[in-house]
ModelCIF file with pLDDT and N, C-alpha, C, O atoms, coordinates in Angstrom:
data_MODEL
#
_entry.id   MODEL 
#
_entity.id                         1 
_entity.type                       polymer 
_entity.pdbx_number_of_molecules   1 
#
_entity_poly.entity_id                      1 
_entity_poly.type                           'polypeptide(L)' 
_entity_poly.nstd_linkage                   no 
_entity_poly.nstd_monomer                   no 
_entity_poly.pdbx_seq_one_letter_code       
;(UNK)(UNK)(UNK)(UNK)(UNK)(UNK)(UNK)(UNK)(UNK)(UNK)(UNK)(UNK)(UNK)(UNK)(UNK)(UNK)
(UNK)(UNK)(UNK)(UNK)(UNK)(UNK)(UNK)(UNK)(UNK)(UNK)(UNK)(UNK)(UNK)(UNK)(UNK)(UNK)
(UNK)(UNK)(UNK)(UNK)(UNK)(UNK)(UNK)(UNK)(UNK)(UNK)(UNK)(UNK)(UNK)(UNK)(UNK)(UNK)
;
_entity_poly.pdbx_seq_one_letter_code_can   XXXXXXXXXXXXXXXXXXXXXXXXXXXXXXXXXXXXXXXXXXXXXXXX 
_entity_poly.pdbx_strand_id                 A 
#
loop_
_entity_poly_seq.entity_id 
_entity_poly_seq.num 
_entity_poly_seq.mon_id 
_entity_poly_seq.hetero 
1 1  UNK n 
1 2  UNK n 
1 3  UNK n 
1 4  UNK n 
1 5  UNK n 
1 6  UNK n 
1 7  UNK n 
1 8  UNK n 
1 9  UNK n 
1 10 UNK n 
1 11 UNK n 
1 12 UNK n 
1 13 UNK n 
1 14 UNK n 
1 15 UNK n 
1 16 UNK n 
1 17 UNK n 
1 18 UNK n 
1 19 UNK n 
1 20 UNK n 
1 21 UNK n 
1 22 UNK n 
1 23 UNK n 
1 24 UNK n 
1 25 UNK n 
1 26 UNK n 
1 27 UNK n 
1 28 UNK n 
1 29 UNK n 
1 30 UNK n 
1 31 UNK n 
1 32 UNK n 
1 33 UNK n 
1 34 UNK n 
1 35 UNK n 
1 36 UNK n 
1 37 UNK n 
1 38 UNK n 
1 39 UNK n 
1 40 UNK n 
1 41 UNK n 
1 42 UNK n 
1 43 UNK n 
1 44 UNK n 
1 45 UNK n 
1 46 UNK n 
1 47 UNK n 
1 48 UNK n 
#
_struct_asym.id          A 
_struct_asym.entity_id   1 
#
loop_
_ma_qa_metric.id 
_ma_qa_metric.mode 
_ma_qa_metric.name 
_ma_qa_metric.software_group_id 
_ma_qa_metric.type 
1 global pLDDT . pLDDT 
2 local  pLDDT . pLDDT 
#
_ma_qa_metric_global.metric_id      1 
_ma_qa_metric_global.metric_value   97.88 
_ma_qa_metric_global.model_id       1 
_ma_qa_metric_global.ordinal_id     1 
#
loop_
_ma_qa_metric_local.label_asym_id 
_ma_qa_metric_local.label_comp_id 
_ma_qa_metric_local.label_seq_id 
_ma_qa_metric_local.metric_id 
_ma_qa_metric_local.metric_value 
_ma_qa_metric_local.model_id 
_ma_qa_metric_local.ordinal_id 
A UNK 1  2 96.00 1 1  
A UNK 2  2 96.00 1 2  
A UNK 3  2 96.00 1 3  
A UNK 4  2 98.00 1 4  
A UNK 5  2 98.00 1 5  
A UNK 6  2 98.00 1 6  
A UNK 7  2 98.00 1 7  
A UNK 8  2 98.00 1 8  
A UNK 9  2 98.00 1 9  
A UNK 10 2 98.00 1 10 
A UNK 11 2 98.00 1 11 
A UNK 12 2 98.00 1 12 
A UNK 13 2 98.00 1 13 
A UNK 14 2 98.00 1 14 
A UNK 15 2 98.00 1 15 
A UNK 16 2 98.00 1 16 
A UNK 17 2 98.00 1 17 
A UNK 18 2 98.00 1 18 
A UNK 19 2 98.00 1 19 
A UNK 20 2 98.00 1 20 
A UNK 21 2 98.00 1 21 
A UNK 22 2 98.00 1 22 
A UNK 23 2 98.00 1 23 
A UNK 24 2 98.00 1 24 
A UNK 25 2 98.00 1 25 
A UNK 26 2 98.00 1 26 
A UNK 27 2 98.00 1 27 
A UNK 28 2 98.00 1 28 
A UNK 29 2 98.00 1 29 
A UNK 30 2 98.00 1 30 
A UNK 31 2 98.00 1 31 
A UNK 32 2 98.00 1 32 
A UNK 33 2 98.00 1 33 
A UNK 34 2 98.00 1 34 
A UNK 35 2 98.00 1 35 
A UNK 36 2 98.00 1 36 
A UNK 37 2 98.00 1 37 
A UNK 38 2 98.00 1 38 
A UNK 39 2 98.00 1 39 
A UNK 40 2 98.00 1 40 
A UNK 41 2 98.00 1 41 
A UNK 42 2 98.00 1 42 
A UNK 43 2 98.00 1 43 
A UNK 44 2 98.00 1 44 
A UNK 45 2 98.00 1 45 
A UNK 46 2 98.00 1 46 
A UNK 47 2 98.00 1 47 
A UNK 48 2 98.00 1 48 
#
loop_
_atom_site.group_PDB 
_atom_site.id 
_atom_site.type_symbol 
_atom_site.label_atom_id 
_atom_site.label_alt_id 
_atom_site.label_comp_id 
_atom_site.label_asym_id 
_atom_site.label_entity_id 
_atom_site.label_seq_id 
_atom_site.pdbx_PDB_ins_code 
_atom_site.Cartn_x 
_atom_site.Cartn_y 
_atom_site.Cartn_z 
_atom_site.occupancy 
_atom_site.B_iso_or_equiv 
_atom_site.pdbx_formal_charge 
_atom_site.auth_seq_id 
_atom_site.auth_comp_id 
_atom_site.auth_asym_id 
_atom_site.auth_atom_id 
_atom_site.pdbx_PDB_model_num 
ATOM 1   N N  . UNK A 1 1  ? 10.502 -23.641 -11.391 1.00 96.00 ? 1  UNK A N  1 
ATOM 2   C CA . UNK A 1 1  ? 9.626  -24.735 -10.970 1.00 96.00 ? 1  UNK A CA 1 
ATOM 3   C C  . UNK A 1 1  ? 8.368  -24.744 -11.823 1.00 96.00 ? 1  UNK A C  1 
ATOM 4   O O  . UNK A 1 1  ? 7.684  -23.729 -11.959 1.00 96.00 ? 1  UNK A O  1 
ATOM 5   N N  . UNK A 1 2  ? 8.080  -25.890 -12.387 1.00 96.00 ? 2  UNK A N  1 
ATOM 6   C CA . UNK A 1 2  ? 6.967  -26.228 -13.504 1.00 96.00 ? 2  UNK A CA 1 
ATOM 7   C C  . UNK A 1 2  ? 5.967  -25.843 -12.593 1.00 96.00 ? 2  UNK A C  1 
ATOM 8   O O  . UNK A 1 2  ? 5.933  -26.391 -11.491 1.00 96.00 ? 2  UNK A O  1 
ATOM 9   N N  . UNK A 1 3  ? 4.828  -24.634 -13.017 1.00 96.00 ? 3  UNK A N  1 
ATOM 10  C CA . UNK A 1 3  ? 3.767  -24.509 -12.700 1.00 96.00 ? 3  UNK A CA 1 
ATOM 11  C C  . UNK A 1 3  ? 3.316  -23.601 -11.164 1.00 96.00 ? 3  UNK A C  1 
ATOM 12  O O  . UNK A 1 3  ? 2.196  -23.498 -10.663 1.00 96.00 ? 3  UNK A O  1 
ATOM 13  N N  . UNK A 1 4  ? 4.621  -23.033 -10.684 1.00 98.00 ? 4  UNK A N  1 
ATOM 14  C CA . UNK A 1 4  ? 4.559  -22.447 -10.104 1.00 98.00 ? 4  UNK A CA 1 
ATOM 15  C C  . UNK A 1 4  ? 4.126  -20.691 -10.636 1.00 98.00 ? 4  UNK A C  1 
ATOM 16  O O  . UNK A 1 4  ? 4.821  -20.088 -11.454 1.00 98.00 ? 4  UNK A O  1 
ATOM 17  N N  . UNK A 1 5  ? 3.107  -20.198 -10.107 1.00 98.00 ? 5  UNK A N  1 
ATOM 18  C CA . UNK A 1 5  ? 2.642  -18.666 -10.414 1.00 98.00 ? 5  UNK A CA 1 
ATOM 19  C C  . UNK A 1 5  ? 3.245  -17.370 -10.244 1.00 98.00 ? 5  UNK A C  1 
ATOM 20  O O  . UNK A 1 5  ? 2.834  -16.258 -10.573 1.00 98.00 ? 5  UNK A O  1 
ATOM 21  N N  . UNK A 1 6  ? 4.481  -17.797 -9.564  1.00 98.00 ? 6  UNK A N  1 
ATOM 22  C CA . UNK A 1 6  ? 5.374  -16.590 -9.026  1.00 98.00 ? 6  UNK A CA 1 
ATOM 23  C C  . UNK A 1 6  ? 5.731  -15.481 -10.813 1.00 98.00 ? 6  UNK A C  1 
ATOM 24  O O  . UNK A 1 6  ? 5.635  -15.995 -11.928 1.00 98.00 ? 6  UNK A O  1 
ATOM 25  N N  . UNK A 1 7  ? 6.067  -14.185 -10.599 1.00 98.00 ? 7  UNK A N  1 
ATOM 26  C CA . UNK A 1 7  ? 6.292  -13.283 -11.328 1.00 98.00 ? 7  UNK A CA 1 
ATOM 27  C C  . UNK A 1 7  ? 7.866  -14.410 -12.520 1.00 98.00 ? 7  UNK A C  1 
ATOM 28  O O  . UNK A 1 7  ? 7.964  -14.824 -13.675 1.00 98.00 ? 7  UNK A O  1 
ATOM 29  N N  . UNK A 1 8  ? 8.777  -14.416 -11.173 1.00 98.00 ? 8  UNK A N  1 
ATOM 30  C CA . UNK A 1 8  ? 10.311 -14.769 -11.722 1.00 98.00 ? 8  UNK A CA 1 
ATOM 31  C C  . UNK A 1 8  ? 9.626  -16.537 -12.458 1.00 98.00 ? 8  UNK A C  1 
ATOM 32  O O  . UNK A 1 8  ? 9.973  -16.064 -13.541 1.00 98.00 ? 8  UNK A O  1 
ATOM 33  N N  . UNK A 1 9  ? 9.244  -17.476 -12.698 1.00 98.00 ? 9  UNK A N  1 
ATOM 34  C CA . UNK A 1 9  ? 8.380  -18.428 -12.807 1.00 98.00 ? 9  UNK A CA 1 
ATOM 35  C C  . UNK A 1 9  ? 7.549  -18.488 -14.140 1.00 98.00 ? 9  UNK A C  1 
ATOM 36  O O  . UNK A 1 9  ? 7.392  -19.506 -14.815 1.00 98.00 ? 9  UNK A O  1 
ATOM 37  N N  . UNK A 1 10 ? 6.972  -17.074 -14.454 1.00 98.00 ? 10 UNK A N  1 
ATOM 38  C CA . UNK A 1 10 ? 6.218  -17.174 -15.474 1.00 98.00 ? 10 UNK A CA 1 
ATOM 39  C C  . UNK A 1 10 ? 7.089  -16.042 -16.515 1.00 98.00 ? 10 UNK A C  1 
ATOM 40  O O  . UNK A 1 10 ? 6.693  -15.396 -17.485 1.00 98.00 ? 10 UNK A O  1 
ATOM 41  N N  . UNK A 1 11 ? 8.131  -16.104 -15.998 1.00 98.00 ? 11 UNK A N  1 
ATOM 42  C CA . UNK A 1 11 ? 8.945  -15.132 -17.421 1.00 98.00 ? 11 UNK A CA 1 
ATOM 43  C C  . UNK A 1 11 ? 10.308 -15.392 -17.705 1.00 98.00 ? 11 UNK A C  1 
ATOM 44  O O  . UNK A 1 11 ? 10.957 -14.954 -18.655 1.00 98.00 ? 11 UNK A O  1 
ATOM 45  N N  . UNK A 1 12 ? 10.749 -16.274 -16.637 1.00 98.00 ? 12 UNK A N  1 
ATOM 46  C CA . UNK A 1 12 ? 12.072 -16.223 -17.267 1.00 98.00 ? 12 UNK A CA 1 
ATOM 47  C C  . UNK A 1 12 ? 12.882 -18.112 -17.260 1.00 98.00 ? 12 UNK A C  1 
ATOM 48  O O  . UNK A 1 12 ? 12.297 -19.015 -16.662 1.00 98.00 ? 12 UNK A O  1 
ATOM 49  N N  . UNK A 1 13 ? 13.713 -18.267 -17.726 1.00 98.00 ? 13 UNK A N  1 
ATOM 50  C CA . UNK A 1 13 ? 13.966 -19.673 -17.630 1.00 98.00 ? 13 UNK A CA 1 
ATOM 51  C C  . UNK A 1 13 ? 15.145 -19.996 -16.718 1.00 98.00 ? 13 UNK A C  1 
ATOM 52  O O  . UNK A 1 13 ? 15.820 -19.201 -16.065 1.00 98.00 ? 13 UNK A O  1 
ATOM 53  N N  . UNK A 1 14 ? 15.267 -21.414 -16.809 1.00 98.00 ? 14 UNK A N  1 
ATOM 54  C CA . UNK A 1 14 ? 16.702 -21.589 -15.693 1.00 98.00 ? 14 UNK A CA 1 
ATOM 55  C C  . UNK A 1 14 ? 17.967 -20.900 -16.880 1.00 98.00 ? 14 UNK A C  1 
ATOM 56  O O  . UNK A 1 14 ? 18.823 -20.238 -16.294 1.00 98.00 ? 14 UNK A O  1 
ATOM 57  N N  . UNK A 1 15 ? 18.100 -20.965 -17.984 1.00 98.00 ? 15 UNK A N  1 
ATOM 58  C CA . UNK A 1 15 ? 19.303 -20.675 -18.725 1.00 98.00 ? 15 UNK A CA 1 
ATOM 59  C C  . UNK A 1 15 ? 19.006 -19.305 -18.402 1.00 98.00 ? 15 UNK A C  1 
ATOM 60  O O  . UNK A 1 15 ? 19.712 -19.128 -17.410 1.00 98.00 ? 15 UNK A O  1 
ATOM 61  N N  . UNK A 1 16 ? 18.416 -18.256 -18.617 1.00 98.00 ? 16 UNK A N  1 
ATOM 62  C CA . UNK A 1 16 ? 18.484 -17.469 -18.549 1.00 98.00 ? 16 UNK A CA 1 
ATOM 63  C C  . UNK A 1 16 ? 19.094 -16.647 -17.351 1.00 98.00 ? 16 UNK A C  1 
ATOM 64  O O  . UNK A 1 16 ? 19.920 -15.740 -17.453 1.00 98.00 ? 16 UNK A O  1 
ATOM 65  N N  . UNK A 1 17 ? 18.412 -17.239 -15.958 1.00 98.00 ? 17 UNK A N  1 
ATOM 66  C CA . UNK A 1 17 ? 18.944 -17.066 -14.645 1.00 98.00 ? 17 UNK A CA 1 
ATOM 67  C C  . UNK A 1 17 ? 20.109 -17.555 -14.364 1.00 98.00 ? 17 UNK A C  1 
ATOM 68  O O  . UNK A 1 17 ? 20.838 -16.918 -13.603 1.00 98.00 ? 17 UNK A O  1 
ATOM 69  N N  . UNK A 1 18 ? 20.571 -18.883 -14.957 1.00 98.00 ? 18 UNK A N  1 
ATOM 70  C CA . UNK A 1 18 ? 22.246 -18.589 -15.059 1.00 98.00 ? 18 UNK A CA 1 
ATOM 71  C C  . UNK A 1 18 ? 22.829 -18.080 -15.212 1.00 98.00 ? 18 UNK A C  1 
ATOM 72  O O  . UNK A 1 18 ? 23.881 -17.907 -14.597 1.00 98.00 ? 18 UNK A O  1 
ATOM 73  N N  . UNK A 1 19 ? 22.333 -17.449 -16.354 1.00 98.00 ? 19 UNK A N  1 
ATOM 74  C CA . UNK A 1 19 ? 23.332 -16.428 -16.996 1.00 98.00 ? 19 UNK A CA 1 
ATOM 75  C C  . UNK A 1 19 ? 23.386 -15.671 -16.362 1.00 98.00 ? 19 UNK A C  1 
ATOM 76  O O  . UNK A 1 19 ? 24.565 -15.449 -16.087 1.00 98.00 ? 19 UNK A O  1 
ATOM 77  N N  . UNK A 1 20 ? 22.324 -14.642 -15.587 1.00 98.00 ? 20 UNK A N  1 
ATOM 78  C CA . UNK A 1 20 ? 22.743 -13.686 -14.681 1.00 98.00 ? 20 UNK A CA 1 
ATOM 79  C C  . UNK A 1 20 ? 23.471 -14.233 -13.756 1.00 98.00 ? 20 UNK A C  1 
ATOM 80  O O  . UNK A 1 20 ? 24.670 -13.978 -13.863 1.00 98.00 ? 20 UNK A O  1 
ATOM 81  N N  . UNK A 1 21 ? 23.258 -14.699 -13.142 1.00 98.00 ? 21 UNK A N  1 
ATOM 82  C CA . UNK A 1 21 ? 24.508 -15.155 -12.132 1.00 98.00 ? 21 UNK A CA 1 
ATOM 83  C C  . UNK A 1 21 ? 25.967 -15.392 -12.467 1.00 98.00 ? 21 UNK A C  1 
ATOM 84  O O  . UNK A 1 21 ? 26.957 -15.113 -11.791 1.00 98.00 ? 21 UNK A O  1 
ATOM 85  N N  . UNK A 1 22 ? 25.875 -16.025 -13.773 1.00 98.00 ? 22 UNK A N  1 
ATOM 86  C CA . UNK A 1 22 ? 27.557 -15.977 -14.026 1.00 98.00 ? 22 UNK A CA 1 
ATOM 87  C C  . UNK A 1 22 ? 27.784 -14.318 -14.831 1.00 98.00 ? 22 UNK A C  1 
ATOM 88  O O  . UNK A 1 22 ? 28.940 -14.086 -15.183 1.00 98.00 ? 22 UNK A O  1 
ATOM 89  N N  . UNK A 1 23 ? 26.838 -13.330 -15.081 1.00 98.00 ? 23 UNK A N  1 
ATOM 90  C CA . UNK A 1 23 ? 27.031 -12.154 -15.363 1.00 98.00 ? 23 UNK A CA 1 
ATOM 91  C C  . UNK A 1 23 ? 27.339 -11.254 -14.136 1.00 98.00 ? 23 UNK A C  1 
ATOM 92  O O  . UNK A 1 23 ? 27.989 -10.213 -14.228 1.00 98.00 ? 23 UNK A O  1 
ATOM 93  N N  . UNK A 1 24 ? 26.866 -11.695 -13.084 1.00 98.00 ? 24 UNK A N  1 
ATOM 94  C CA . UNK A 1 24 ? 27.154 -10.950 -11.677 1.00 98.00 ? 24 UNK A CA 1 
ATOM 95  C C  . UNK A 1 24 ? 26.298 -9.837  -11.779 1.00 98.00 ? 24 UNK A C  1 
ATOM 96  O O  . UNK A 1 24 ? 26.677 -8.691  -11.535 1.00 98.00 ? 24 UNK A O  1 
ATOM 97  N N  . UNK A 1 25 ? 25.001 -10.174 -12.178 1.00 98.00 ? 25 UNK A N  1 
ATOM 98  C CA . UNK A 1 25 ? 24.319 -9.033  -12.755 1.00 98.00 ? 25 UNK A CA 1 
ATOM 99  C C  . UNK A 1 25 ? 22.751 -9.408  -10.972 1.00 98.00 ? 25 UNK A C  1 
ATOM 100 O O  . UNK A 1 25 ? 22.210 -10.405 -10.493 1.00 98.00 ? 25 UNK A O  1 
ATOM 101 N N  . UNK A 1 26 ? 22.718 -7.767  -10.676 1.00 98.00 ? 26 UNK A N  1 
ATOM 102 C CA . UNK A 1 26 ? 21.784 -7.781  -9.943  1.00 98.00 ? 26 UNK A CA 1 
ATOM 103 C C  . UNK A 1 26 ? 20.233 -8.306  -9.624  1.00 98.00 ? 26 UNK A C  1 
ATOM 104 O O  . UNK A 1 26 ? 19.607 -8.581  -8.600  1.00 98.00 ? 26 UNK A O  1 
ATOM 105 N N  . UNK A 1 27 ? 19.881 -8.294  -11.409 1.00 98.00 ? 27 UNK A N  1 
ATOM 106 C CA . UNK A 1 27 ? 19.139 -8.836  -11.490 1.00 98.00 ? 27 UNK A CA 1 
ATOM 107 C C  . UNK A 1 27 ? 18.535 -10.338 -11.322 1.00 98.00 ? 27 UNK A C  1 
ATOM 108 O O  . UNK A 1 27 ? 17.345 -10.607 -11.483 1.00 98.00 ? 27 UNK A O  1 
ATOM 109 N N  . UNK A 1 28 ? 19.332 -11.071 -11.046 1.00 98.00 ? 28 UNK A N  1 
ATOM 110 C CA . UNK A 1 28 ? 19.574 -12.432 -10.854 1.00 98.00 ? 28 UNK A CA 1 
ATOM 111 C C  . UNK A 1 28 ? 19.577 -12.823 -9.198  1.00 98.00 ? 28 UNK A C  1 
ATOM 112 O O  . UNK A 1 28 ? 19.333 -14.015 -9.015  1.00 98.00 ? 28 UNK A O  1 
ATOM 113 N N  . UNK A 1 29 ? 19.777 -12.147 -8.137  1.00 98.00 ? 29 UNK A N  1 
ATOM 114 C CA . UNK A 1 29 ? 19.478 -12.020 -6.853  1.00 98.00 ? 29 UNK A CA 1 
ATOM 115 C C  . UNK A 1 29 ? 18.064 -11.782 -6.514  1.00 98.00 ? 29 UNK A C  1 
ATOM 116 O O  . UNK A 1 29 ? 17.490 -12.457 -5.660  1.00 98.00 ? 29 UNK A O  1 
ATOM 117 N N  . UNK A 1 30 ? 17.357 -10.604 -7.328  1.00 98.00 ? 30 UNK A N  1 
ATOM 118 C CA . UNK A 1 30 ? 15.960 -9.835  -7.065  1.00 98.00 ? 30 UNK A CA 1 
ATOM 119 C C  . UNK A 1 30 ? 15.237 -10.756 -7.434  1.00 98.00 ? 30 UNK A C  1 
ATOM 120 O O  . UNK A 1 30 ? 14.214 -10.852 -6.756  1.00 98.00 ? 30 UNK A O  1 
ATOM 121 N N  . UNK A 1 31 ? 15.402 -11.904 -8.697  1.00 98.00 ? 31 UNK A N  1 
ATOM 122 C CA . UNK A 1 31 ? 14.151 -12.967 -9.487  1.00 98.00 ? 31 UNK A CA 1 
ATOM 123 C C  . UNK A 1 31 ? 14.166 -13.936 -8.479  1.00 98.00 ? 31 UNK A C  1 
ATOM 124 O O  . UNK A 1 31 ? 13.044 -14.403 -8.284  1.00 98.00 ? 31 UNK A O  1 
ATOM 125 N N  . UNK A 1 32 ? 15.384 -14.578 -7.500  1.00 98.00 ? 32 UNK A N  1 
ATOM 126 C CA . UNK A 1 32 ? 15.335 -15.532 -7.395  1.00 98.00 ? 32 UNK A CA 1 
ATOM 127 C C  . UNK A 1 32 ? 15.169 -15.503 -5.634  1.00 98.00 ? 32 UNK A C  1 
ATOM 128 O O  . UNK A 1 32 ? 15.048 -16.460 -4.870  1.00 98.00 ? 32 UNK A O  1 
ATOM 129 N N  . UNK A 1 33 ? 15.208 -14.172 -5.359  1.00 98.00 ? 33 UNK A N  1 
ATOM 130 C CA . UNK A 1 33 ? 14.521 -13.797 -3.810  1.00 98.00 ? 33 UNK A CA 1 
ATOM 131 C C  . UNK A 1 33 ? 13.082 -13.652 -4.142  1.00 98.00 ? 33 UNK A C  1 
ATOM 132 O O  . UNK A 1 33 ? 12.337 -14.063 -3.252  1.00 98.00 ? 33 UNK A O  1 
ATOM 133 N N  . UNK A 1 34 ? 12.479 -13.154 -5.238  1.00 98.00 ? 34 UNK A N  1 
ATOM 134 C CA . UNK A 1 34 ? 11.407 -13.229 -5.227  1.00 98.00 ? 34 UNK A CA 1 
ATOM 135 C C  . UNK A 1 34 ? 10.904 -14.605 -4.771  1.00 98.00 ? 34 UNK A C  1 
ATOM 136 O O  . UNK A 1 34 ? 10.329 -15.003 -3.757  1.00 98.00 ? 34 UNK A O  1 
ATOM 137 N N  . UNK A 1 35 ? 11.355 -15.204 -5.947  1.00 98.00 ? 35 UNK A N  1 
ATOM 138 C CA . UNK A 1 35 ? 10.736 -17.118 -6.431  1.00 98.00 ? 35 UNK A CA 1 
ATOM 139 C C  . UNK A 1 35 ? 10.648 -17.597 -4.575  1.00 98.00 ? 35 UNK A C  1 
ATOM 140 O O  . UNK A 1 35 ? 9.770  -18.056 -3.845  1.00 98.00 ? 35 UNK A O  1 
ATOM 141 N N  . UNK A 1 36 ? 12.027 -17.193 -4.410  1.00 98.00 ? 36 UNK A N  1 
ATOM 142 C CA . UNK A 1 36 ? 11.933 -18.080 -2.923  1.00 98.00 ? 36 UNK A CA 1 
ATOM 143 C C  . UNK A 1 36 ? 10.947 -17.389 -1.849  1.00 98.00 ? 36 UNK A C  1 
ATOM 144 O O  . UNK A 1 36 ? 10.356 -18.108 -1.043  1.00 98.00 ? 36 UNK A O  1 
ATOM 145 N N  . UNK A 1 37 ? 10.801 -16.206 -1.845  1.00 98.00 ? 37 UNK A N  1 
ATOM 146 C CA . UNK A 1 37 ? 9.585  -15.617 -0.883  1.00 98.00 ? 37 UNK A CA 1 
ATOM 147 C C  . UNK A 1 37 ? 8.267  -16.427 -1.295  1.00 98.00 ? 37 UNK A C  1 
ATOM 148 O O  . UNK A 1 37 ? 7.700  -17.268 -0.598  1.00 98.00 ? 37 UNK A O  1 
ATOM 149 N N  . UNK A 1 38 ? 7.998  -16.115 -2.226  1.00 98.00 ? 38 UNK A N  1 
ATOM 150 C CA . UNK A 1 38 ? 6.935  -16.461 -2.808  1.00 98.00 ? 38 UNK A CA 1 
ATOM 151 C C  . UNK A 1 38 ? 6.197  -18.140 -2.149  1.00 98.00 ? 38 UNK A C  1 
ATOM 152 O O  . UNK A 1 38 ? 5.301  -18.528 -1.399  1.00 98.00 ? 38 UNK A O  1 
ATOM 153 N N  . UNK A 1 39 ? 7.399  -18.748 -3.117  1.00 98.00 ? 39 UNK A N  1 
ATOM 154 C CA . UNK A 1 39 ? 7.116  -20.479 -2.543  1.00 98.00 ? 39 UNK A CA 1 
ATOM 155 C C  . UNK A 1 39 ? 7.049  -20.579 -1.004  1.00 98.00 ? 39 UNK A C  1 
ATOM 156 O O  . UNK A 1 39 ? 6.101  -21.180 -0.499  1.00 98.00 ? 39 UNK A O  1 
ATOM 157 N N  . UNK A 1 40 ? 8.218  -19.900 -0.062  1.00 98.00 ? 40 UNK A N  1 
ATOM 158 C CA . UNK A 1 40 ? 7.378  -19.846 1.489   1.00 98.00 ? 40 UNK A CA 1 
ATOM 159 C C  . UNK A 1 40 ? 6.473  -19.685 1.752   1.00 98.00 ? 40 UNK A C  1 
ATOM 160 O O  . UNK A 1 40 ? 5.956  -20.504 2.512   1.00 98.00 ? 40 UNK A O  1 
ATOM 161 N N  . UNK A 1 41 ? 5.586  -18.355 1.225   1.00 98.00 ? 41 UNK A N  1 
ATOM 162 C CA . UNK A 1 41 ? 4.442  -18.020 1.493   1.00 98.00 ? 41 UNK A CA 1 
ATOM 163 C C  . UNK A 1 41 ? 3.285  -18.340 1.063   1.00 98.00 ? 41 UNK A C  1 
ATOM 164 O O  . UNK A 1 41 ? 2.147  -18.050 1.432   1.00 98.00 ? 41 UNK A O  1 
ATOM 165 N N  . UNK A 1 42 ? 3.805  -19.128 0.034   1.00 98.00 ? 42 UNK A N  1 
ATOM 166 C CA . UNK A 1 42 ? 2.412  -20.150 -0.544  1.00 98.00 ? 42 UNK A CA 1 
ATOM 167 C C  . UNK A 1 42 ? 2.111  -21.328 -0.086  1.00 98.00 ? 42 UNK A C  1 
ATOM 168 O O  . UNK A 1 42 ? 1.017  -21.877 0.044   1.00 98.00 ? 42 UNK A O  1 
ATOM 169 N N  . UNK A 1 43 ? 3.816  -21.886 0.294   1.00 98.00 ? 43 UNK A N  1 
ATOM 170 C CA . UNK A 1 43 ? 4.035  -22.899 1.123   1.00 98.00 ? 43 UNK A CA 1 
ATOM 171 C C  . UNK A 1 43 ? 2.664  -23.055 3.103   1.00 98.00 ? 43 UNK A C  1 
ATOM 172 O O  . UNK A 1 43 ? 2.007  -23.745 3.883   1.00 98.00 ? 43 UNK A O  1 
ATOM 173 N N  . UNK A 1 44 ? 3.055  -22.074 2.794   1.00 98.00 ? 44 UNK A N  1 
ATOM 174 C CA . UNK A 1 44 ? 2.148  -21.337 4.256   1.00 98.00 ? 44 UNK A CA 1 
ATOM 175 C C  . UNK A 1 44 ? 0.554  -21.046 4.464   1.00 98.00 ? 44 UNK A C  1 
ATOM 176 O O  . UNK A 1 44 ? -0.298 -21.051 5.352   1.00 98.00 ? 44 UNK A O  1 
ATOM 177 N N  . UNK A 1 45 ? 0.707  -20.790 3.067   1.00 98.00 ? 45 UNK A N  1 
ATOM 178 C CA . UNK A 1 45 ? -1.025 -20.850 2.407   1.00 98.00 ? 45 UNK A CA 1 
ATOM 179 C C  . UNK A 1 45 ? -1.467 -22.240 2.613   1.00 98.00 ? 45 UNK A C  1 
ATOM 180 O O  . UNK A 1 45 ? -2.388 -22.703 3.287   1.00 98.00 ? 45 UNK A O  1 
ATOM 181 N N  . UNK A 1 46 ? -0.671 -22.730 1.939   1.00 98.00 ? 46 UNK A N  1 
ATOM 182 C CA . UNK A 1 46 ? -1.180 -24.163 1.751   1.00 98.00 ? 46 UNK A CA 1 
ATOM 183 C C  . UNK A 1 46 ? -1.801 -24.789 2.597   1.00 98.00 ? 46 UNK A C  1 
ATOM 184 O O  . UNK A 1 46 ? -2.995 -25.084 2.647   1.00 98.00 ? 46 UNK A O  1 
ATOM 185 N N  . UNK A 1 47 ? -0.544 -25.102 3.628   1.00 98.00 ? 47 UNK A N  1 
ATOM 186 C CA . UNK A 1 47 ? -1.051 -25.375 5.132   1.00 98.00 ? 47 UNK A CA 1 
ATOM 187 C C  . UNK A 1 47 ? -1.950 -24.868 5.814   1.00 98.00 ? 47 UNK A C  1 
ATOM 188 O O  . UNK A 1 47 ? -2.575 -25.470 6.686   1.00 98.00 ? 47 UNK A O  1 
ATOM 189 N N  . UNK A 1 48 ? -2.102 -23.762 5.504   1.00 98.00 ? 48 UNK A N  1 
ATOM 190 C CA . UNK A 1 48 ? -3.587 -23.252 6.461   1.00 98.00 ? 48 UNK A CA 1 
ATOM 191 C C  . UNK A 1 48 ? -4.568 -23.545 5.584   1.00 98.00 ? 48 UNK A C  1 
ATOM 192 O O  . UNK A 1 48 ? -5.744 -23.335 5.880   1.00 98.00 ? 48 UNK A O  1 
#
């Protein structure tokens, strides 16, 4: 997501995160649980 501050966000791209996923590689679960914690909890910020 353009402009979002999360860790997974400012380092890696969507091709790249495909690829882990069609690699079945672990790493590709951990970036993209991050991204999504993250946006909840900013999501949450926001609102308050």
């Amino acid at each position: 997501e353009e402009g979002c501050q999360c860790y997974t966000c400012k380092n890696y791209s969507r091709a790249y995160l495909r690829h882990l996923y069609k690699a079945e590689e672990i790493l590709a679960l951990r970036l993209v649980t991050y991204h999504n914690l993250y946006f909840l909890l900013e999501f949450m910020r926001q609102m308050r």
